[in-house]
N, C-alpha and C. Protein backbone atom coordinates (compact mmCIF):
# COMPACT_ATOMS: atom_id res chain seq x y z
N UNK A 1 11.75 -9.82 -0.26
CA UNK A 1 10.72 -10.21 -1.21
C UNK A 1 9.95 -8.96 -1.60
N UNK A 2 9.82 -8.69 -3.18
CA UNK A 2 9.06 -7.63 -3.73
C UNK A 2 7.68 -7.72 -3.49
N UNK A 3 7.02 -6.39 -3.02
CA UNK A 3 5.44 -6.18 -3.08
C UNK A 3 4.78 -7.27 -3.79
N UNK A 4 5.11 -7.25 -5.68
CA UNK A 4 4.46 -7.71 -6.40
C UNK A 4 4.13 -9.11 -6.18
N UNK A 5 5.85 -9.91 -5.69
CA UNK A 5 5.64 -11.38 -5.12
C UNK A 5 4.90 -11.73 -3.89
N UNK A 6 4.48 -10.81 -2.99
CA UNK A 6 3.85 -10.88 -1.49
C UNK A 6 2.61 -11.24 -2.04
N UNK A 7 2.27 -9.99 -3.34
CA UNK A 7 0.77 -10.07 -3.86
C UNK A 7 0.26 -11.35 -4.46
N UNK A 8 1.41 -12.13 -5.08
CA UNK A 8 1.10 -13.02 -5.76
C UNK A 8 0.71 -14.32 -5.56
N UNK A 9 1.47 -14.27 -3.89
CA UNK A 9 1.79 -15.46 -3.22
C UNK A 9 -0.11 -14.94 -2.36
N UNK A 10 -0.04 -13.87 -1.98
CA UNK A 10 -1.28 -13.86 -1.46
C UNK A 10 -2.56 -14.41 -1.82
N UNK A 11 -2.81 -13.86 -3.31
CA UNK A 11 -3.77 -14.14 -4.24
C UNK A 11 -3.81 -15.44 -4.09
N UNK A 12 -3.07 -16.32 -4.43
CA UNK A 12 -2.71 -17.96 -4.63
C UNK A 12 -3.24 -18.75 -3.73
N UNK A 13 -3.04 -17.84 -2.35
CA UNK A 13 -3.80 -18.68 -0.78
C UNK A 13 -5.08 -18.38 -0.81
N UNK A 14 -5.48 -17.24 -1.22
CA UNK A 14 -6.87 -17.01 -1.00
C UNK A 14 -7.52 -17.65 -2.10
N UNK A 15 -7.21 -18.13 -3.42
CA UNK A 15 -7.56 -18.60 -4.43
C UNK A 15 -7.52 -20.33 -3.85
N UNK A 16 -6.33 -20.51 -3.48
CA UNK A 16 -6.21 -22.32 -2.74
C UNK A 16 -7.40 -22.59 -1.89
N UNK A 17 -7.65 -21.52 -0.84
CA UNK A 17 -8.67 -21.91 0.79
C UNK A 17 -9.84 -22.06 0.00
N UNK A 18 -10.26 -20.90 -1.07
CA UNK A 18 -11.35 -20.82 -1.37
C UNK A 18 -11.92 -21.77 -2.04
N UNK A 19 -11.21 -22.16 -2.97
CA UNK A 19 -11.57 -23.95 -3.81
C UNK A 19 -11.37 -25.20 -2.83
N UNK A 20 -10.43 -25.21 -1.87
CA UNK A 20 -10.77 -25.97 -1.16
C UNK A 20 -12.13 -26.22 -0.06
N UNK A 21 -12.29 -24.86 0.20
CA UNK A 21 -13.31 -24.40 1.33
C UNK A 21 -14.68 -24.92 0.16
N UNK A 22 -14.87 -25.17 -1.25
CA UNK A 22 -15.83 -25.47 -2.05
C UNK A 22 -15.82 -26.62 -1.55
N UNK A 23 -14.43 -27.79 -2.07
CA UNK A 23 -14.57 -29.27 -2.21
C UNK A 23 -15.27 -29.42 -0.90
N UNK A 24 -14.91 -28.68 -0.21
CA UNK A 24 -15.29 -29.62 1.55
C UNK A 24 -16.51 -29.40 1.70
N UNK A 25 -17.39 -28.03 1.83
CA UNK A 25 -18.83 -27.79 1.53
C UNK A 25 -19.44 -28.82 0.56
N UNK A 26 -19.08 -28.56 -0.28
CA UNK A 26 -19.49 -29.65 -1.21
C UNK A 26 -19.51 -31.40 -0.98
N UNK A 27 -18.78 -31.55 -0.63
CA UNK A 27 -18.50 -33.13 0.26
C UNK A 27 -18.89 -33.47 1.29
N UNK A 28 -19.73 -32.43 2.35
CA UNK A 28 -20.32 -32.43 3.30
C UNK A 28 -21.89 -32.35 3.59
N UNK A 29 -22.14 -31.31 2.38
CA UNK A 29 -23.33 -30.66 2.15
C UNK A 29 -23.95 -30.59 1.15
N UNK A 30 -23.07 -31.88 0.21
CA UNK A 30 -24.20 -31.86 -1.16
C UNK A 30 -24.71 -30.71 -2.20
N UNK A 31 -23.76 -29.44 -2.14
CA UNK A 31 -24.36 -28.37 -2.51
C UNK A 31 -23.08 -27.31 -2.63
N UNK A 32 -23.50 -26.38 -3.53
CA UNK A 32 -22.48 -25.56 -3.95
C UNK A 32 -22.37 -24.57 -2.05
N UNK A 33 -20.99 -24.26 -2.42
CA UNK A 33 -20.59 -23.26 -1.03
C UNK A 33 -21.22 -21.97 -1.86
N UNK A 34 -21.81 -20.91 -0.55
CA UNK A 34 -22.78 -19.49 -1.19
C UNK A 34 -21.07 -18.70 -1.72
N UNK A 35 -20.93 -17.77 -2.40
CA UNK A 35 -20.01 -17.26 -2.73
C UNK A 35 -19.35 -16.26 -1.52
N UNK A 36 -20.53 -15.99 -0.86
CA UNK A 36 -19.92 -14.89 0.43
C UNK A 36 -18.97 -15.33 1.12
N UNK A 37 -18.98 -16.93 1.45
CA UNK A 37 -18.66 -17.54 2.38
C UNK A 37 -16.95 -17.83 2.20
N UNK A 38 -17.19 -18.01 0.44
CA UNK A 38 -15.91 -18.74 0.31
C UNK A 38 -14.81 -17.36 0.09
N UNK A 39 -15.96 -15.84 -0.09
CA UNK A 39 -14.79 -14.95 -0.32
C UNK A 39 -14.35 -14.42 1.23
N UNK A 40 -15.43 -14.88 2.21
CA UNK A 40 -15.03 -14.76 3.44
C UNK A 40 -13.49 -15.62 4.20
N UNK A 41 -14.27 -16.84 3.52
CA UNK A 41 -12.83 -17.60 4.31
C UNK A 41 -11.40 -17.26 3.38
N UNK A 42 -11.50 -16.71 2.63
CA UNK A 42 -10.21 -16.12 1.77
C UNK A 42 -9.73 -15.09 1.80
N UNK A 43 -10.67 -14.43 2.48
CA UNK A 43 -10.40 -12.75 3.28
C UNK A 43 -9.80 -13.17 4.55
N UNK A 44 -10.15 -13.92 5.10
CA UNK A 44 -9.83 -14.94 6.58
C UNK A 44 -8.20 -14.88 6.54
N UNK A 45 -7.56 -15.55 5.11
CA UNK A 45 -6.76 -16.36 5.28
C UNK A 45 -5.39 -15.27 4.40
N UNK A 46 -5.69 -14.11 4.05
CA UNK A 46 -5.14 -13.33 3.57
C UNK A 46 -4.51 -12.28 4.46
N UNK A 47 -5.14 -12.65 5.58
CA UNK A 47 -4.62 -11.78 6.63
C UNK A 47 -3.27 -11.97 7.19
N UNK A 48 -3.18 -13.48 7.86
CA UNK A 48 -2.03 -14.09 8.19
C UNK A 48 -1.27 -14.64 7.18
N UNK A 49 -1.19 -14.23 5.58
CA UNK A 49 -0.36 -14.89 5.09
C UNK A 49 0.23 -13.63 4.43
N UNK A 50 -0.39 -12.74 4.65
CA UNK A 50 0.39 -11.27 4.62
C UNK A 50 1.55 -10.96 5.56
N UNK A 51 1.03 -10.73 6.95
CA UNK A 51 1.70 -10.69 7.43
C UNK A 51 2.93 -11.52 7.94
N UNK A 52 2.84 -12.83 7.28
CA UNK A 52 4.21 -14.18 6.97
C UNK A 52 5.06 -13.84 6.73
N UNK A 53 4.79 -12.93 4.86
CA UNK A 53 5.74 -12.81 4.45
C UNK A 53 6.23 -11.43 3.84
N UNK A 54 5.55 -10.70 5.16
CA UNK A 54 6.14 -9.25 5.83
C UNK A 54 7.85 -10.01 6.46
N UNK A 55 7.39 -10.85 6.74
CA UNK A 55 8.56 -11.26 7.66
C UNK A 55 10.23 -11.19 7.08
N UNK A 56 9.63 -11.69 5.99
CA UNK A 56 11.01 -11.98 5.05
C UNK A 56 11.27 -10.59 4.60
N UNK A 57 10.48 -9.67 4.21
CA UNK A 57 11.36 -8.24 4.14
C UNK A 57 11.89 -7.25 5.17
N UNK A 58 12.17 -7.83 6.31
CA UNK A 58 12.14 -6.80 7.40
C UNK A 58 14.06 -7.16 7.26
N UNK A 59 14.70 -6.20 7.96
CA UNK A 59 16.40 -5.91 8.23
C UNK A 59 16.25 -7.17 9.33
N UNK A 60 17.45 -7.47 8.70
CA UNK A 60 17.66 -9.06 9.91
C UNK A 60 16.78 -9.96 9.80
N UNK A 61 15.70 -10.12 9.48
CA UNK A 61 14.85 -11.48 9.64
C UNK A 61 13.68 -11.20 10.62
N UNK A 62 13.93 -10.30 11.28
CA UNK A 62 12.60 -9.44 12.20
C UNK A 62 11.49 -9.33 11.75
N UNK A 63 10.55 -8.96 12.43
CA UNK A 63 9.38 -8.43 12.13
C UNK A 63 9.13 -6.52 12.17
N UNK A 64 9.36 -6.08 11.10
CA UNK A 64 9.43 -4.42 11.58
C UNK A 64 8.42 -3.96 11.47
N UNK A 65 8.18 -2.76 12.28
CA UNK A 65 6.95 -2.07 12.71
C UNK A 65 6.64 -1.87 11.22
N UNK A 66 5.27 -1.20 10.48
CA UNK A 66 5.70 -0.39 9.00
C UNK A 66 4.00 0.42 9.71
C-alpha cells in the first residue's frame, strides 16, 4: 500500500472518531464537544491506525522495523 493511500485512509479515521466523538458529547452533554478535545481524540486514533497499515507494506506480511 502507497504512502499516499496510508495518508488517506488515515485522515478518514481521524475525520470518522472526531465527528463521532461530537455526536456522543453532544448526546450526553447537551453541548458542542471543545475543538481540542475532538482534535485530541483524532490524534489518539491516528496513531494505531498508522501503524495497521504499516503492516500491509512490510516483505511477507510482517511488521518491519523502518
Amino acid at each position: 500500500m502507497g504512502f499516499w493511500m496510508k495518508l488517506v485512509l488515515t485522515l478518514a479515521a481521524i475525520i470518522l472518531v472526531s465527528i463521532l466523538a461530537g455526536y456522543l458529547w453532544s448526546s450526553i452533554f447537551n453541548a458542542e464537544i471543545p475543538g481540542f478535545l475532538g482534535g485530541l481524540l483524532g490524534g489518539i486514533v491516528a496513531i494505531p491506525v498508522w501503524e495497521f497499515l504499516r503492516k500491509f507494506d512490510a516483505p511477507g506480511g510482517g511488521s518491519a522495523a523502518r
